[in-house]
Protein backbone atom coordinates (compact mmCIF):
# COMPACT_ATOMS: atom_id res chain seq x y z
CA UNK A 1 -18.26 23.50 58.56
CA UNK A 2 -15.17 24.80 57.40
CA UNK A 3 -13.75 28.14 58.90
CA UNK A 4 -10.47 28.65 56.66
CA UNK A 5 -10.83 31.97 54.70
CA UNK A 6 -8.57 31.58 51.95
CA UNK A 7 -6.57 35.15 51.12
CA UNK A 8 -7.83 38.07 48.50
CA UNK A 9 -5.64 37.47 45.32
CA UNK A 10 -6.59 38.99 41.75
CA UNK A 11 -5.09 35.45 41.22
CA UNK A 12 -7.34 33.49 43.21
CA UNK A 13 -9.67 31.64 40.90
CA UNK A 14 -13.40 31.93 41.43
CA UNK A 15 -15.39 28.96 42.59
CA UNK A 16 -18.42 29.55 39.87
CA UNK A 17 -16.75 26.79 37.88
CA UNK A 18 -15.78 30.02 35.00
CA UNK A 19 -12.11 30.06 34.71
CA UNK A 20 -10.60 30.36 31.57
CA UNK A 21 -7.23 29.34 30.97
CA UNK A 22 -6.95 31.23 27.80
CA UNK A 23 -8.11 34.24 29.94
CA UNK A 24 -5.71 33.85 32.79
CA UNK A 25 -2.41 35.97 33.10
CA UNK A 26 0.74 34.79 32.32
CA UNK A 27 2.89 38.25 31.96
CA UNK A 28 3.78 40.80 35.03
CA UNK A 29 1.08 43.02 35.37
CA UNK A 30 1.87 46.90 34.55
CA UNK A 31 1.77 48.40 37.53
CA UNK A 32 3.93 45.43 39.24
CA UNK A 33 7.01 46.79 41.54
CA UNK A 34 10.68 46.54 39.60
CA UNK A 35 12.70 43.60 39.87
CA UNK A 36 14.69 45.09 42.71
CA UNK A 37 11.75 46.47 44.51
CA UNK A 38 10.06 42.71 44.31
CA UNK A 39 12.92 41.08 45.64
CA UNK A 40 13.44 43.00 48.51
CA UNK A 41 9.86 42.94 49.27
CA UNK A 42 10.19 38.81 49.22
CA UNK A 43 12.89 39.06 51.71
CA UNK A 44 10.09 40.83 54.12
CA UNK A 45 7.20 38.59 53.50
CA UNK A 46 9.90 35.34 53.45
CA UNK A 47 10.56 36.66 57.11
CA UNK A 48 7.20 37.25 57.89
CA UNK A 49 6.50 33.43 56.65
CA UNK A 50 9.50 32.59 58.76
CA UNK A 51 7.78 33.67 61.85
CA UNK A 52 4.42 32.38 61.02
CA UNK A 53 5.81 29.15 60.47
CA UNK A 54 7.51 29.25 64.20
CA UNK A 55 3.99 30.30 65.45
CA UNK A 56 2.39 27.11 63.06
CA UNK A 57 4.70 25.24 64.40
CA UNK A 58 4.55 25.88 68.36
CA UNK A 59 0.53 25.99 68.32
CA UNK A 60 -0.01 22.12 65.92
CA UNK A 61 -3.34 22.85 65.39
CA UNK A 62 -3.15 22.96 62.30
CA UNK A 63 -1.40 21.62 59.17
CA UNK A 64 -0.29 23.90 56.01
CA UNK A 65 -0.40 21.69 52.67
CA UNK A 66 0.70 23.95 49.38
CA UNK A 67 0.32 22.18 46.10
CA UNK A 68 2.28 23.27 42.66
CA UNK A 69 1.59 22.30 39.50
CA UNK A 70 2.79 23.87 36.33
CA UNK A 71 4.23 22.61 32.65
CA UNK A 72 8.11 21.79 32.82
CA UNK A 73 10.24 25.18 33.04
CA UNK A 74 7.04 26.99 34.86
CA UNK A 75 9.60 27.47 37.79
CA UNK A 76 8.62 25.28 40.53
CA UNK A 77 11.65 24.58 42.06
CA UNK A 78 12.98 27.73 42.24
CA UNK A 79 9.70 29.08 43.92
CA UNK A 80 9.67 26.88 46.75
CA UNK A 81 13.30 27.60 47.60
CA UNK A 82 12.83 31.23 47.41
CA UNK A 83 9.55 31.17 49.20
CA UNK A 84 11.23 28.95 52.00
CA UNK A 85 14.72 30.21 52.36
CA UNK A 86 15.34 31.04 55.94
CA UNK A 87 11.96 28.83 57.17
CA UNK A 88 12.97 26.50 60.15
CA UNK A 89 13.49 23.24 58.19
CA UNK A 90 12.42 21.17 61.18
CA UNK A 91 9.23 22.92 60.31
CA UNK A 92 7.96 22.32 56.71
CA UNK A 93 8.95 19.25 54.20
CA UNK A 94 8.94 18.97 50.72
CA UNK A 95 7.65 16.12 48.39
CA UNK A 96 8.23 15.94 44.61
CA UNK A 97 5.96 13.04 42.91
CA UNK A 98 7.81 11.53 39.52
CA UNK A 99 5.49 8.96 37.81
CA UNK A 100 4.38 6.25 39.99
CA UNK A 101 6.67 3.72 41.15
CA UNK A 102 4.95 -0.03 40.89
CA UNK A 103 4.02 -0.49 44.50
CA UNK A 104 2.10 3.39 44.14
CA UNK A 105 0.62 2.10 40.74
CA UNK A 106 -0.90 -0.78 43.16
CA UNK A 107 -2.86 1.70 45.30
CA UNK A 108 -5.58 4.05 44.78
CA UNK A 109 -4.82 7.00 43.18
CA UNK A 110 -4.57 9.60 46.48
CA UNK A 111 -2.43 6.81 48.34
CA UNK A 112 1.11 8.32 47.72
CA UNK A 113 0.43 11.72 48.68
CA UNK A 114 -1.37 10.71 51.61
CA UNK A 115 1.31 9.07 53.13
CA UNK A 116 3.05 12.25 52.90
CA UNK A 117 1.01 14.59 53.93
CA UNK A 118 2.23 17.50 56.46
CA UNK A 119 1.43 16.90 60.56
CA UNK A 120 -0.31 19.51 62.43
CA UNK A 121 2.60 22.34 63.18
CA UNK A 122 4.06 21.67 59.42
CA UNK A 123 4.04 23.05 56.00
CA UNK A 124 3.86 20.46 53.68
CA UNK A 125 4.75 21.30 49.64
CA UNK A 126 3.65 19.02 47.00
CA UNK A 127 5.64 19.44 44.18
CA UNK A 128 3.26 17.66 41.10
CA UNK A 129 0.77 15.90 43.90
CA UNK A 130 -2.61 13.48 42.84
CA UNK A 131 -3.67 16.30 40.47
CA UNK A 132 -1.35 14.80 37.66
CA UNK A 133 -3.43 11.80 37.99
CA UNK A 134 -6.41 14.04 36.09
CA UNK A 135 -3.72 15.69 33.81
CA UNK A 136 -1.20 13.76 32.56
CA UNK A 137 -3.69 10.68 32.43
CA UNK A 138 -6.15 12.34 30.76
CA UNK A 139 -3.58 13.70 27.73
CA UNK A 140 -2.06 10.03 27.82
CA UNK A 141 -4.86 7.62 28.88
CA UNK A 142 -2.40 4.65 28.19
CA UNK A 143 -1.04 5.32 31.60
CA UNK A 144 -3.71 4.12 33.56
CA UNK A 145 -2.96 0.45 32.30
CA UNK A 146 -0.49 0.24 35.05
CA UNK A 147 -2.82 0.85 37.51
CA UNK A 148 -5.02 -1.92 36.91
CA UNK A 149 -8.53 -0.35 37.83
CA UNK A 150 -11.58 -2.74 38.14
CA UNK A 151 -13.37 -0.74 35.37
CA UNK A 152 -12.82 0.29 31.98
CA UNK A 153 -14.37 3.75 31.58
CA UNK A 154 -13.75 6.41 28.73
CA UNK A 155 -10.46 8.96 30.22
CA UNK A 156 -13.20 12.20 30.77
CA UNK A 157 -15.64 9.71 32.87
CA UNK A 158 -12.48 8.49 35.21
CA UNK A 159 -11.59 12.22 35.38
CA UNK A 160 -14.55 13.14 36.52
CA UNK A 161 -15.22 10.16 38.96
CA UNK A 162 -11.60 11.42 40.57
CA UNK A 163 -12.39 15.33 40.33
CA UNK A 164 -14.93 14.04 43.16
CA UNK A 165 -12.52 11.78 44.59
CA UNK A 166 -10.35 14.55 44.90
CA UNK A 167 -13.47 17.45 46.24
CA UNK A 168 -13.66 14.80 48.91
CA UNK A 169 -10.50 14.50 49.82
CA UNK A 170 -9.66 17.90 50.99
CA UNK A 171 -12.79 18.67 52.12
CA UNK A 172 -11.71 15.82 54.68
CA UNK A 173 -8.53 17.21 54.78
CA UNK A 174 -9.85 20.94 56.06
CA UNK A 175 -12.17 19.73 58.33
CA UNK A 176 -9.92 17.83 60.19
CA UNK A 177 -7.27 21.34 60.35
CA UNK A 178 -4.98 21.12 56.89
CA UNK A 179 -5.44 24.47 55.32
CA UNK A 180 -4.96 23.54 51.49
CA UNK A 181 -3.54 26.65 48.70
CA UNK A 182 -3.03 25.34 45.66
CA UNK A 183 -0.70 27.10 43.04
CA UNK A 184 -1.16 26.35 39.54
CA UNK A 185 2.25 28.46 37.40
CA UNK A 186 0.81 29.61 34.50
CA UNK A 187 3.75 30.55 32.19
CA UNK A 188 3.29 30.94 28.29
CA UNK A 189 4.41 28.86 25.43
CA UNK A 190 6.52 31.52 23.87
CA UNK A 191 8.40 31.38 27.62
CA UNK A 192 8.55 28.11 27.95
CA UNK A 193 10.76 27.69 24.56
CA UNK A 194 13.22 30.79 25.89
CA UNK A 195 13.76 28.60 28.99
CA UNK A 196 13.78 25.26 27.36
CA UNK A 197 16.56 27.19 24.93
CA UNK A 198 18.86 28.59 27.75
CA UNK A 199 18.58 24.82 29.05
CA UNK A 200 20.06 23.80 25.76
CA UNK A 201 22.53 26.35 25.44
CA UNK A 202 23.98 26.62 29.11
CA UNK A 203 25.88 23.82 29.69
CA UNK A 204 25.47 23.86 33.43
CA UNK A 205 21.81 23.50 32.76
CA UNK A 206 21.69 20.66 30.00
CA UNK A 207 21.14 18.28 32.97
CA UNK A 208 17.67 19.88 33.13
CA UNK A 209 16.84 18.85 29.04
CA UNK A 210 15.48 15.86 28.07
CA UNK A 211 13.69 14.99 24.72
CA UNK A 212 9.88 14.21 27.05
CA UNK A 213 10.46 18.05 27.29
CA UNK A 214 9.63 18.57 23.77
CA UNK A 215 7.06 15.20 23.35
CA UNK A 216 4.96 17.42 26.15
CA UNK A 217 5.28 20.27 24.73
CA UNK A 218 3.09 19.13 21.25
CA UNK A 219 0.22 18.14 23.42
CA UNK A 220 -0.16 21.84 25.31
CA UNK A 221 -3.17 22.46 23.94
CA UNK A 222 -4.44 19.14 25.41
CA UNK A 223 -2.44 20.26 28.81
CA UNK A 224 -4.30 23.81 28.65
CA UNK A 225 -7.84 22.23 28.65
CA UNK A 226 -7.19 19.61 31.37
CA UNK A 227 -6.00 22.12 33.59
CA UNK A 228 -9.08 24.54 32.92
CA UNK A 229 -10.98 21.04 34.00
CA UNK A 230 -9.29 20.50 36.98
CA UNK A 231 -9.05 23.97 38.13
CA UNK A 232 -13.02 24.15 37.45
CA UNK A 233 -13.49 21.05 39.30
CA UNK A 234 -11.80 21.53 42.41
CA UNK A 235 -11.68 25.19 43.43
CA UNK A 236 -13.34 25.24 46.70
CA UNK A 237 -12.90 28.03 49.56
CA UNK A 238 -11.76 25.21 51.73
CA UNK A 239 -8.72 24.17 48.63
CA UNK A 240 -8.72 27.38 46.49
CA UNK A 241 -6.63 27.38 43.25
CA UNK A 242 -4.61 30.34 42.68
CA UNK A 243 -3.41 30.89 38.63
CA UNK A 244 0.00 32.60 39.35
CA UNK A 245 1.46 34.58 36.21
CA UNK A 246 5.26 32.97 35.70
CA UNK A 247 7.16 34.42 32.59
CA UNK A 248 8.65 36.71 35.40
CA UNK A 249 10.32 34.62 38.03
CA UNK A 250 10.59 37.07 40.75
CA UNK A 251 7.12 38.51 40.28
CA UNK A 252 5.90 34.57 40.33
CA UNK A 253 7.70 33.98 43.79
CA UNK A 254 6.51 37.14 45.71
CA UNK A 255 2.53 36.73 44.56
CA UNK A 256 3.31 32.73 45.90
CA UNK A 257 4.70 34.31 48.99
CA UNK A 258 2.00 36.88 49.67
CA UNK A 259 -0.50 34.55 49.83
CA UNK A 260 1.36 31.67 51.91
CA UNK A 261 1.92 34.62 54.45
CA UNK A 262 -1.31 36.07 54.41
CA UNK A 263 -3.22 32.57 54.64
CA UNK A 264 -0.93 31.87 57.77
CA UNK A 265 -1.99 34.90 59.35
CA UNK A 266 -5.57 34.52 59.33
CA UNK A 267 -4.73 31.30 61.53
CA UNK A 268 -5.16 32.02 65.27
CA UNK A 269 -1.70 30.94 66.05
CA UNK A 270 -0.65 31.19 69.80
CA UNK A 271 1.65 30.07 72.29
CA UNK A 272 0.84 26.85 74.21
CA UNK A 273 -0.46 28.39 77.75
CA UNK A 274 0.24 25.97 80.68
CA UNK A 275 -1.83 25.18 83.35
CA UNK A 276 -1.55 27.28 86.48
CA UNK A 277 -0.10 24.02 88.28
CA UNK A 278 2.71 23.51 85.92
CA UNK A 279 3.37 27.54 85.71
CA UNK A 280 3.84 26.99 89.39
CA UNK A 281 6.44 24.20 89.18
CA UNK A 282 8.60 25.90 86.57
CA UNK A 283 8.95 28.99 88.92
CA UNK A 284 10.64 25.85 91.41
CA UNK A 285 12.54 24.87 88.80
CA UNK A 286 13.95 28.56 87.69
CA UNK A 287 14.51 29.45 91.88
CA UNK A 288 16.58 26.35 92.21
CA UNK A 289 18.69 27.08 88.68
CA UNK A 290 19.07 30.85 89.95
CA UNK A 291 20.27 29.50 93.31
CA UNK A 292 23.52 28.09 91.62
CA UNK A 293 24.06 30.77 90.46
């Protein structure tokens, strides 16, 4: 039904519904290249992405949709610039979902993100996408009040009823050509206070601070278990879920990278071919140019 064959990762989360978040790496693995060596070795697979991307974008068969989600500090931002740096812009866009304005709050839940989903030939990032609509509602149920659903149903039963919303949704989605990886930054608590520190003490960076920063970061426990949920619920081959370790930055960026790069090039990208009749009136078209010549 679906063809996609999402790319070997000692990241990629299993589809058996047994992922532990507790279990899951958040710390550079031993054997992981030096800082220098991983950076250079971005700068080759951010290349490699580069030309994919061309290909992607030349053949619009198919659309690229990453999704990243991650507690604040996890590095988001910073990942999708270094992962994209040097990547045609005409040829991927970027979307970053804050809580939901009043006219999103009036739709269905998947109605914002939809409207920005990527085109065939495009790589579309979701930065935060519908999955905080099963996270940060289910650690603060008050939130769904705003969106004024028909039925009043205990938080874990609307969670569920959109974990299937959701299953649906990209299995629509791949069948009808968007390749879905989803990234899910998996940095510690201990890390998370270094960063939210430096954010305090670098002036250039208090912009970054705000007190919601530290009301989050009392309910992580809550956070940890309604990511294990989600994760559970929704890794499919079609829209796996890959649990990147992100104390290290650069480590966190090249793993993201590898995997972009090695999804696109399972993709049978090619050249448009034209028909033998058109071939035939281009070669007009380059004689008369070479005539004025």
């Amino acid at each position: 039904m679906i063809d996609f064959s999402p790319p070997e990762s000692p990241y990629r989360v299993g589809y058996d519904g047994d992922f532990v978040v507790s279990g899951a790496a958040t710390a550079t693995p031993p054997d992981a290249p030096s800082v220098g060596e991983t950076r250079a070795e971005l700068k080759r697979v951010v290349h490699e992405i580069s030309r994919l991307q061309r290909r992607l974008y030349a053949h619009r068969h198919y659309a690229v949709l990453l999704v990243f989600q991650a507690m604040d500090a996890a590095g988001k931002d910073s990942t999708l610039r270094a992962a994209m740096t040097g990547v045609n812009p005409a040829g991927f866009q970027i979307y970053a979902f804050e809580a939901p304005s009043n006219e999103e709050a009036g739709h269905d839940f998947l109605w914002r993100t939809t409207l920005r989903l990527p085109e065939k030939g495009r790589i579309g990032i979701f930065n935060r996408s519908y999955y905080e609509e099963v996270l940060i509602v289910r650690v603060h149920p008050e939130y769904l009040e705003r969106q004024k659903l028909p039925r009043r149903l205990p938080v874990m039963e609307r969670c569920e009823e959109r974990y299937q919303s959701i299953r649906d949704h990209e299995a629509h989605l791949a069948r009808n050509g968007t390749v879905i990886l989803k990234f899910w930054l998996n940095i510690s608590r201990e890390e998370q206070a270094r960063r939210f520190l430096r954010r305090i003490d670098r002036p250039d960076k208090n912009w970054k601070f705000s007190r919601a920063d530290i009301e989050e970061r009392r309910h992580w426990g809550e956070y940890m278990a309604a990511y294990e949920d989600a994760i559970n619920a929704t890794a499919r081959p079609w829209a796996p879920w890959y649990a990147i370790p992100a104390d290290s930055k650069p480590y966190m960026r090249l793993v993201v990278a590898r995997v972009v790069r090695d999804q696109l090039a399972t993709l049978d990208l090619t050249h448009p071919t034209l028909p033998e009749a058109e071939r035939a009136e281009l070669q007009e078209y380059r004689d008369q140019l070479a005539a004025e010549l």
